[in-house]
C-alpha atoms as a PDB file:
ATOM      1  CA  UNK A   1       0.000   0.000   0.000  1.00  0.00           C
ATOM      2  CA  UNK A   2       1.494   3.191  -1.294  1.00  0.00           C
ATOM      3  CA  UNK A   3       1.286   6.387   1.538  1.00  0.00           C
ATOM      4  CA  UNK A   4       1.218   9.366  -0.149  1.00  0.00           C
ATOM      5  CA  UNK A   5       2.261  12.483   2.280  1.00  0.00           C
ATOM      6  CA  UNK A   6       1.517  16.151   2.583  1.00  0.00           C
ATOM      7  CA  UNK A   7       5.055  18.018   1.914  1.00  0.00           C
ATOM      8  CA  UNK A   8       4.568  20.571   4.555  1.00  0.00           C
ATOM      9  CA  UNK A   9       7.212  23.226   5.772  1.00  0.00           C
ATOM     10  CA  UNK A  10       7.541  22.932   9.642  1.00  0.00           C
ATOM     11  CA  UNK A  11       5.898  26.341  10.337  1.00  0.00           C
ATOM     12  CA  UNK A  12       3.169  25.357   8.059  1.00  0.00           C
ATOM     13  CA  UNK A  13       2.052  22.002  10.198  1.00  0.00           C
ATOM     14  CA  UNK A  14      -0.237  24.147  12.812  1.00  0.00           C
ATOM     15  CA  UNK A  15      -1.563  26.441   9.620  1.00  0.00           C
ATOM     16  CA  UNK A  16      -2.256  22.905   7.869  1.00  0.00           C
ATOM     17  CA  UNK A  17      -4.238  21.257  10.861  1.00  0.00           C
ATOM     18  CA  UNK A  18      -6.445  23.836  11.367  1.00  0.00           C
ATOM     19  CA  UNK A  19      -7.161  24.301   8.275  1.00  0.00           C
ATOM     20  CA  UNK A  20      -7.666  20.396   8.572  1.00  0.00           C
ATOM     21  CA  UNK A  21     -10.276  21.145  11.292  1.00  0.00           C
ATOM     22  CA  UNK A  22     -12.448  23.841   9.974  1.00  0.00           C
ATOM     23  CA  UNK A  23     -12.563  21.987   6.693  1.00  0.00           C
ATOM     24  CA  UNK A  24     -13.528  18.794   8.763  1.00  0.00           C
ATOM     25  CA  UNK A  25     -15.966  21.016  11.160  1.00  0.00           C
ATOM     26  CA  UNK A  26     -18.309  21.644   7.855  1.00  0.00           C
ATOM     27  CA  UNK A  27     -21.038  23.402   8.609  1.00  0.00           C
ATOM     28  CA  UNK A  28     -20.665  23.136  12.163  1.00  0.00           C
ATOM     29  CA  UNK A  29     -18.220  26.308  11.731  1.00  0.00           C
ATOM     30  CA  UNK A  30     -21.606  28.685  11.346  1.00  0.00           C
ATOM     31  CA  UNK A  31     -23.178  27.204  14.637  1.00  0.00           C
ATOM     32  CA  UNK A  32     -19.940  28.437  16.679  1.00  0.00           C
ATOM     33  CA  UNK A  33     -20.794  31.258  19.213  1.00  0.00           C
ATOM     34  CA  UNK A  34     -18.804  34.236  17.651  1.00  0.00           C
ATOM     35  CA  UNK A  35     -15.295  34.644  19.869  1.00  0.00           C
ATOM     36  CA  UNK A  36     -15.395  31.233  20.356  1.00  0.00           C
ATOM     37  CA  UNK A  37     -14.249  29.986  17.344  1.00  0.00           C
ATOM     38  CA  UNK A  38     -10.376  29.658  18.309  1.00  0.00           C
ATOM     39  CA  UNK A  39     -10.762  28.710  21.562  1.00  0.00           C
ATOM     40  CA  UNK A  40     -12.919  25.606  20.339  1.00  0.00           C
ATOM     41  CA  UNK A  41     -10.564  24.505  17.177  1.00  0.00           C
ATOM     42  CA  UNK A  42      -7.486  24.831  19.779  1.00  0.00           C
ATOM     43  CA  UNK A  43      -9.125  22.150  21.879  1.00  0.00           C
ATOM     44  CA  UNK A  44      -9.837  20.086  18.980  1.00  0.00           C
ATOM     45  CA  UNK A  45      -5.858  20.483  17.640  1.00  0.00           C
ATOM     46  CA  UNK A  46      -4.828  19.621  21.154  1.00  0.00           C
ATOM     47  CA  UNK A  47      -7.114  16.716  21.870  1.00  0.00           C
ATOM     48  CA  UNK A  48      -7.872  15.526  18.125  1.00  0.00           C
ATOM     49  CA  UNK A  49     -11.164  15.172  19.062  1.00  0.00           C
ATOM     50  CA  UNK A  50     -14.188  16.860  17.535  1.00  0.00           C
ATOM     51  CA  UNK A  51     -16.573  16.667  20.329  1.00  0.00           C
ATOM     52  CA  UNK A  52     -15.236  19.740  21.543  1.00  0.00           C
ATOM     53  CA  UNK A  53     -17.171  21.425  18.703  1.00  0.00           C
ATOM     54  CA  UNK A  54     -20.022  20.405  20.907  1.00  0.00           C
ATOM     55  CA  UNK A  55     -19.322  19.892  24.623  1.00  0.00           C
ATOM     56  CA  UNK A  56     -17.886  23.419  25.484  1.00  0.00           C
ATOM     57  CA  UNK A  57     -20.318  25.680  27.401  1.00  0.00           C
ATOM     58  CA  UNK A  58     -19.578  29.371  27.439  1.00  0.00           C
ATOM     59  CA  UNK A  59     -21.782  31.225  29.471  1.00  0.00           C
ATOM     60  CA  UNK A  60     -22.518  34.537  28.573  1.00  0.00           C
ATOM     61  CA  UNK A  61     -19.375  36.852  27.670  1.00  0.00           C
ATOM     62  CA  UNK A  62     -17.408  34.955  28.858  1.00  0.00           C
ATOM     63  CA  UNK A  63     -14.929  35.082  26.431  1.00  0.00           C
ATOM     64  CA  UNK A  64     -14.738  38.789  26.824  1.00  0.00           C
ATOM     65  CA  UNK A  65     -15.448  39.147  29.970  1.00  0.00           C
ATOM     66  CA  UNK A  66     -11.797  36.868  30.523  1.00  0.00           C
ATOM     67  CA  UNK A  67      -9.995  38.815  27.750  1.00  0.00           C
ATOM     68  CA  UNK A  68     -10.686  42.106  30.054  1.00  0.00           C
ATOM     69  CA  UNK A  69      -9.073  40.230  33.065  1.00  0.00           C
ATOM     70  CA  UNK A  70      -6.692  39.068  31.563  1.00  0.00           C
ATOM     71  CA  UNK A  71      -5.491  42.618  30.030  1.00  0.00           C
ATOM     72  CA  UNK A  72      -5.971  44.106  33.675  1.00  0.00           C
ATOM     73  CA  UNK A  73      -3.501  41.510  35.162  1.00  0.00           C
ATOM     74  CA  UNK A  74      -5.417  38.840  36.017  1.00  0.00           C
ATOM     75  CA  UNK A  75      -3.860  35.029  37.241  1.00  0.00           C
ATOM     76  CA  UNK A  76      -3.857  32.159  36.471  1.00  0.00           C
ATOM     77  CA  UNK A  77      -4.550  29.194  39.095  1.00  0.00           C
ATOM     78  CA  UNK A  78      -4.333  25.501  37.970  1.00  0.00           C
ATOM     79  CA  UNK A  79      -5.019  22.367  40.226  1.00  0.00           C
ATOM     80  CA  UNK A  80      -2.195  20.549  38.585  1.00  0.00           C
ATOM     81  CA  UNK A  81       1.937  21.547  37.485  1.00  0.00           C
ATOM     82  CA  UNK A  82       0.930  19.862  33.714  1.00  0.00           C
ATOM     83  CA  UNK A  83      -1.740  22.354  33.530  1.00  0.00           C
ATOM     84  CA  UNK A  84       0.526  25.159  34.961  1.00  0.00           C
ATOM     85  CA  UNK A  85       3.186  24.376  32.746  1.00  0.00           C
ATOM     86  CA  UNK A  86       1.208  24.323  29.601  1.00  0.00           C
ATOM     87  CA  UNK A  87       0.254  27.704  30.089  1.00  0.00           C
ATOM     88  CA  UNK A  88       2.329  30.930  28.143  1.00  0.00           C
ATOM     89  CA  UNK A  89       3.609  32.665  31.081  1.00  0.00           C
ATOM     90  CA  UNK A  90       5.394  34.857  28.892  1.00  0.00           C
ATOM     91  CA  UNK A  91       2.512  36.224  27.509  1.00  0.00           C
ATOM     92  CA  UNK A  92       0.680  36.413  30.592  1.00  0.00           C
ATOM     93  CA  UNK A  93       3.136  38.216  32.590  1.00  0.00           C
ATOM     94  CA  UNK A  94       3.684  40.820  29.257  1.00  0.00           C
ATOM     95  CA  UNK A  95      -0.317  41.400  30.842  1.00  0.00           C
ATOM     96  CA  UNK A  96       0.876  41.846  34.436  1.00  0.00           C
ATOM     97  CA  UNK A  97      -0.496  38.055  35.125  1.00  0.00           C
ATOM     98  CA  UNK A  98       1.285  35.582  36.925  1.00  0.00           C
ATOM     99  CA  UNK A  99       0.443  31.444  37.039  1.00  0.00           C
ATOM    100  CA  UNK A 100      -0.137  29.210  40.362  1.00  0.00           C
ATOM    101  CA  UNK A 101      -0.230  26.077  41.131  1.00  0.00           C
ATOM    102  CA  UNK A 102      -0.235  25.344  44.956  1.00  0.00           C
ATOM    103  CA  UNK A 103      -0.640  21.443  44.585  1.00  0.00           C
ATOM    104  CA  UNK A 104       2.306  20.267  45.810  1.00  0.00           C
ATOM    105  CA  UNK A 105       3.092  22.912  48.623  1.00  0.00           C
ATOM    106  CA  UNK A 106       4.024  21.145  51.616  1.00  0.00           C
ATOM    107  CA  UNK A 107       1.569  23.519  53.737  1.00  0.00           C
ATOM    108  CA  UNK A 108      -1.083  22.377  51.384  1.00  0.00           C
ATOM    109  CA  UNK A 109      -0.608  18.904  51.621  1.00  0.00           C
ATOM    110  CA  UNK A 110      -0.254  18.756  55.132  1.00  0.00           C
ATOM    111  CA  UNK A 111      -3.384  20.501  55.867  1.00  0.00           C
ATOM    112  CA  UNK A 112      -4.989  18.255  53.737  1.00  0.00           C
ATOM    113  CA  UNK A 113      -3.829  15.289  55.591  1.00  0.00           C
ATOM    114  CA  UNK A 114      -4.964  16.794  58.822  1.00  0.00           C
ATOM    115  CA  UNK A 115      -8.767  17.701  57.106  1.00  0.00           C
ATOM    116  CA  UNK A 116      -8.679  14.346  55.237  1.00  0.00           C
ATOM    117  CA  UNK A 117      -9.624  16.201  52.145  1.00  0.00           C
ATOM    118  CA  UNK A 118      -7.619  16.734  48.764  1.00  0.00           C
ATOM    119  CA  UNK A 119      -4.869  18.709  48.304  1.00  0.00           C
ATOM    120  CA  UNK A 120      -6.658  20.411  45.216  1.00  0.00           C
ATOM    121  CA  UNK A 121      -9.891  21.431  47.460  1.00  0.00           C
ATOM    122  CA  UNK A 122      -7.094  23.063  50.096  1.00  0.00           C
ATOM    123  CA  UNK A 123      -5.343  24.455  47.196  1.00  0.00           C
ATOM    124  CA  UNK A 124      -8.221  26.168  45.976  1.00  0.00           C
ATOM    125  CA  UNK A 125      -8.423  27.816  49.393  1.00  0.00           C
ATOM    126  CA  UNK A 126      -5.117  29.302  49.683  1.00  0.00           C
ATOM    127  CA  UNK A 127      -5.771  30.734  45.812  1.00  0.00           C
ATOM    128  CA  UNK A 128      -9.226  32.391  47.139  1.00  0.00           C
ATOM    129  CA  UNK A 129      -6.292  34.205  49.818  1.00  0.00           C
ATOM    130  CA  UNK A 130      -4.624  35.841  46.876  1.00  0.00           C
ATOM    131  CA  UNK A 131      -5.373  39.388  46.509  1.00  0.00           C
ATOM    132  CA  UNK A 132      -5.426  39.471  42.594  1.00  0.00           C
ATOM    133  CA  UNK A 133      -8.170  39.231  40.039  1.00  0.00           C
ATOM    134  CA  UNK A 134      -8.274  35.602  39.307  1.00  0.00           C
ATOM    135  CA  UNK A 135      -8.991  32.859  36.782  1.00  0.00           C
ATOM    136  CA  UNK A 136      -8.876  29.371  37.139  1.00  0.00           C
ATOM    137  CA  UNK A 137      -7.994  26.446  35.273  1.00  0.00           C
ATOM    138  CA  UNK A 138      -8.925  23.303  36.450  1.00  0.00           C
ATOM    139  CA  UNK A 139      -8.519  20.042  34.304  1.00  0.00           C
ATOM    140  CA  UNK A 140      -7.937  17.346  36.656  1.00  0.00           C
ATOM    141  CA  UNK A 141      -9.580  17.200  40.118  1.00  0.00           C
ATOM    142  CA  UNK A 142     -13.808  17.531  40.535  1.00  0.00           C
ATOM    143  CA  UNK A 143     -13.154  18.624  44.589  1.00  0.00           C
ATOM    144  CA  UNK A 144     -11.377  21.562  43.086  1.00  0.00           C
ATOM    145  CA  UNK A 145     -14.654  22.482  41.115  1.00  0.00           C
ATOM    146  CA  UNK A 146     -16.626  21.643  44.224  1.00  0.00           C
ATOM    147  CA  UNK A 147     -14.698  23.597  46.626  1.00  0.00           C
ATOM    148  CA  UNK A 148     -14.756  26.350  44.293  1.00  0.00           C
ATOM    149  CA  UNK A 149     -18.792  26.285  43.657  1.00  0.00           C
ATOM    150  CA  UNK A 150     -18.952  26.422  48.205  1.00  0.00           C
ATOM    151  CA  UNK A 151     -16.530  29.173  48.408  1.00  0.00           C
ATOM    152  CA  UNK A 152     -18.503  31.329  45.662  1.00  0.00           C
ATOM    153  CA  UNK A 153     -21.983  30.502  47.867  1.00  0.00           C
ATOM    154  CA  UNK A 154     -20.644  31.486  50.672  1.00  0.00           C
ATOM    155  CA  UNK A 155     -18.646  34.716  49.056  1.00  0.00           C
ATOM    156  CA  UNK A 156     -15.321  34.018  49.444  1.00  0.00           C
ATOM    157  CA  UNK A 157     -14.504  34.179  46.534  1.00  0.00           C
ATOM    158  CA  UNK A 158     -15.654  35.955  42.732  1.00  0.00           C
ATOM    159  CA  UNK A 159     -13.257  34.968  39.944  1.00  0.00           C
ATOM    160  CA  UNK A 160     -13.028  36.803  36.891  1.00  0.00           C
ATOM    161  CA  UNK A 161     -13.945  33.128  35.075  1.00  0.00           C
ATOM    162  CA  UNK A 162     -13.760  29.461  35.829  1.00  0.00           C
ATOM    163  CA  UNK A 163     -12.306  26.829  32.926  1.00  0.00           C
ATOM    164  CA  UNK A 164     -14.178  23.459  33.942  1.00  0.00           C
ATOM    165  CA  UNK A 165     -12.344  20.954  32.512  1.00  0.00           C
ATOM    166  CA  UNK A 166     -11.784  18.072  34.872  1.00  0.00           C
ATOM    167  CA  UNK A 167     -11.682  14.330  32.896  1.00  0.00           C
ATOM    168  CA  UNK A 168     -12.756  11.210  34.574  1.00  0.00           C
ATOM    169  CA  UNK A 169     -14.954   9.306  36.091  1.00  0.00           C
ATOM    170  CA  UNK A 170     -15.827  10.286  39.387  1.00  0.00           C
ATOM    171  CA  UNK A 171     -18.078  13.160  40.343  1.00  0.00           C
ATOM    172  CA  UNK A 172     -16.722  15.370  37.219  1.00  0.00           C
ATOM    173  CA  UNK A 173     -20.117  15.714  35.637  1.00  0.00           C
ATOM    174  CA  UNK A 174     -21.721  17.021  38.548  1.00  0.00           C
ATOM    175  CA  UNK A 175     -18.785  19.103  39.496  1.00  0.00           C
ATOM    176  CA  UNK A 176     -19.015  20.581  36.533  1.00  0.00           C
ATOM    177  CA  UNK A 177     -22.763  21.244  36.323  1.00  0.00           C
ATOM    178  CA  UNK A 178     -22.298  22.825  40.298  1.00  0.00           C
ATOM    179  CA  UNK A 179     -20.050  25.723  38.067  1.00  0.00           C
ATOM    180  CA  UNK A 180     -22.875  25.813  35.879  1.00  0.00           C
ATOM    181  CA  UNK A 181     -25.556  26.914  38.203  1.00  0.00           C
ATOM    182  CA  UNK A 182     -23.449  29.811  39.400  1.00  0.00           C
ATOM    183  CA  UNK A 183     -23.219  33.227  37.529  1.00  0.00           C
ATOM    184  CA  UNK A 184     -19.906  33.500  37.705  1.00  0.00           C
ATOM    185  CA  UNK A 185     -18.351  33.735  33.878  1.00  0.00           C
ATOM    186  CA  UNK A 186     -17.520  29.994  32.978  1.00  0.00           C
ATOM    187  CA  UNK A 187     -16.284  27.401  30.426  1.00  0.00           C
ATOM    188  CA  UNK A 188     -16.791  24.316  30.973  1.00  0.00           C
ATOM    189  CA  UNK A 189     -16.513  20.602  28.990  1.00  0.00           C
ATOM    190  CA  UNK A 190     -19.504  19.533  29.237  1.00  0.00           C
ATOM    191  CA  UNK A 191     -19.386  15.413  30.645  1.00  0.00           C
ATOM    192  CA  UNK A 192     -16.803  13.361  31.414  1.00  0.00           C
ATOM    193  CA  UNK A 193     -13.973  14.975  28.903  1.00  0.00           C
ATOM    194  CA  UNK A 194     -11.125  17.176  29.995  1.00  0.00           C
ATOM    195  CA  UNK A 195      -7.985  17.288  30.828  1.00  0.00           C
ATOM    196  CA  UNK A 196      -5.023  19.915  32.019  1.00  0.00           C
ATOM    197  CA  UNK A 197      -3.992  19.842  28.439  1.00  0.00           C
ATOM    198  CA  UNK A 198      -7.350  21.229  27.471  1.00  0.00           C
ATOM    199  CA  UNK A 199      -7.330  23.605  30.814  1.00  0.00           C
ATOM    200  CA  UNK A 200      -4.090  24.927  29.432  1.00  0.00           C
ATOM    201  CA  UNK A 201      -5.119  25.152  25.870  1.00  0.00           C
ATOM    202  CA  UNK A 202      -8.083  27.870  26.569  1.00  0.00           C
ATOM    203  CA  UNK A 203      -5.892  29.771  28.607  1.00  0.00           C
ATOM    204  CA  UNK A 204      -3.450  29.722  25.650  1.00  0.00           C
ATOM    205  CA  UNK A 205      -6.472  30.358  23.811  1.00  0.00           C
ATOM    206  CA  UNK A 206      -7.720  33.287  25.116  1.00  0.00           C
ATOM    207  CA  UNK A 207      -3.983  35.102  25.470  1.00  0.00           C
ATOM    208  CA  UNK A 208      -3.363  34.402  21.882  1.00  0.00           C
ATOM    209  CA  UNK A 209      -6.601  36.132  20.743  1.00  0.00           C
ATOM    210  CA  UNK A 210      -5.316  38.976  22.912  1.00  0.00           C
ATOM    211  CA  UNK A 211      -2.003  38.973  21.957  1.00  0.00           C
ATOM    212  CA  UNK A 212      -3.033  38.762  18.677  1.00  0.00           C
ATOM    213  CA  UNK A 213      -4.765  42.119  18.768  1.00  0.00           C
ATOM    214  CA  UNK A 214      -2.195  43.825  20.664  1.00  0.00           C
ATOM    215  CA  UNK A 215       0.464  43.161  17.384  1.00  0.00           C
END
């Protein structure tokens, strides 16, 4: 069987697959919510999987709403170092932002033990501490999600938006539907998809759009 192969210039490969993935997208391109559009391919080029065309939830401005954040210095917190270290910091701090990932702090993890809770719920804590416009990016752990939805009842905490992106099994769904019934600006993958390489990828998303403008 004879493979024939695309002769593509190394800086060309990204160009190529998305042009790959609108072309594949059809006419699902015009049911896109406007400003959406990049964030969506970008977790389909990450992930190689077109579901994301459907499962992402945006709630209203959202996508604007964490552009302006992000512009006026807003972090980043992640509930795992793979999602942290996806991220373009160097863009982010050019915006006055910074990245955070408390996981593996020992004070974390020991108060954890003590609480017999995870280390991602306690994390989330000590980012609701930080006095700085936040976003966060979760893509692994559901208690992260749920501590976030009691700290927002209770009013602890407002961030500027929440990416809900936890994959799995356990209590990810209804973590992720918890987000949903608040009004605080949100995206979230929708069932039991996710990952901190998606979490990362909207951030990415959303500071390339910006960055893009800014140029």
């Amino acid at each position: 069987m004879k493979i024939e192969l695309e002769n593509i210039r190394p800086m060309d490969i990204e160009k190529r697959s998305f042009e790959i993935i609108t072309e594949e997208l059809g006419e699902k391109n015009k049911s896109l919510v406007p400003g959406t559009e990049l964030i969506v391919k970008r977790c389909i080029h990450t992930s190689a999987d077109f579901d994301y065309a459907d499962n992402l939830w945006f709630s209203d401005g959202a996508v604007e709403k964490a552009e302006q954040a992000l512009r006026d210095g807003a972090c980043i917190v992640t509930d795992t170092k793979m999602a942290w270290s996806g991220i373009n910091k160097r863009t982010l701090n050019r915006l006055g932002g910074e990245a955070f990932c408390f996981i593996s702090d020992e004070d974390v993890a020991e108060e954890a033990r003590e609480r017999g809770i995870t280390r991602a719920a306690v994390s989330m804590e000590k980012a609701a501490k930080l006095d700085r416009k936040l976003i966060f990016a979760i893509g692994n752990a559901p208690t992260a999600l749920i501590r976030l939805y009691e700290l927002i009842q209770d009013g602890t905490l407002r961030p500027e938006l929440i990416i809900g992106a936890p994959v799995g099994f356990v209590n990810v769904v209804q973590s992720k539907e918890l987000i949903m019934q608040t009004d605080v600006p949100q995206i979230v993958a929708r069932g039991r998809k996710g990952g901190s390489n998606i979490a990362a990828c909207i951030c990415n998303a959303l500071l390339y759009q910006i960055s893009s403008r800014r140029d």
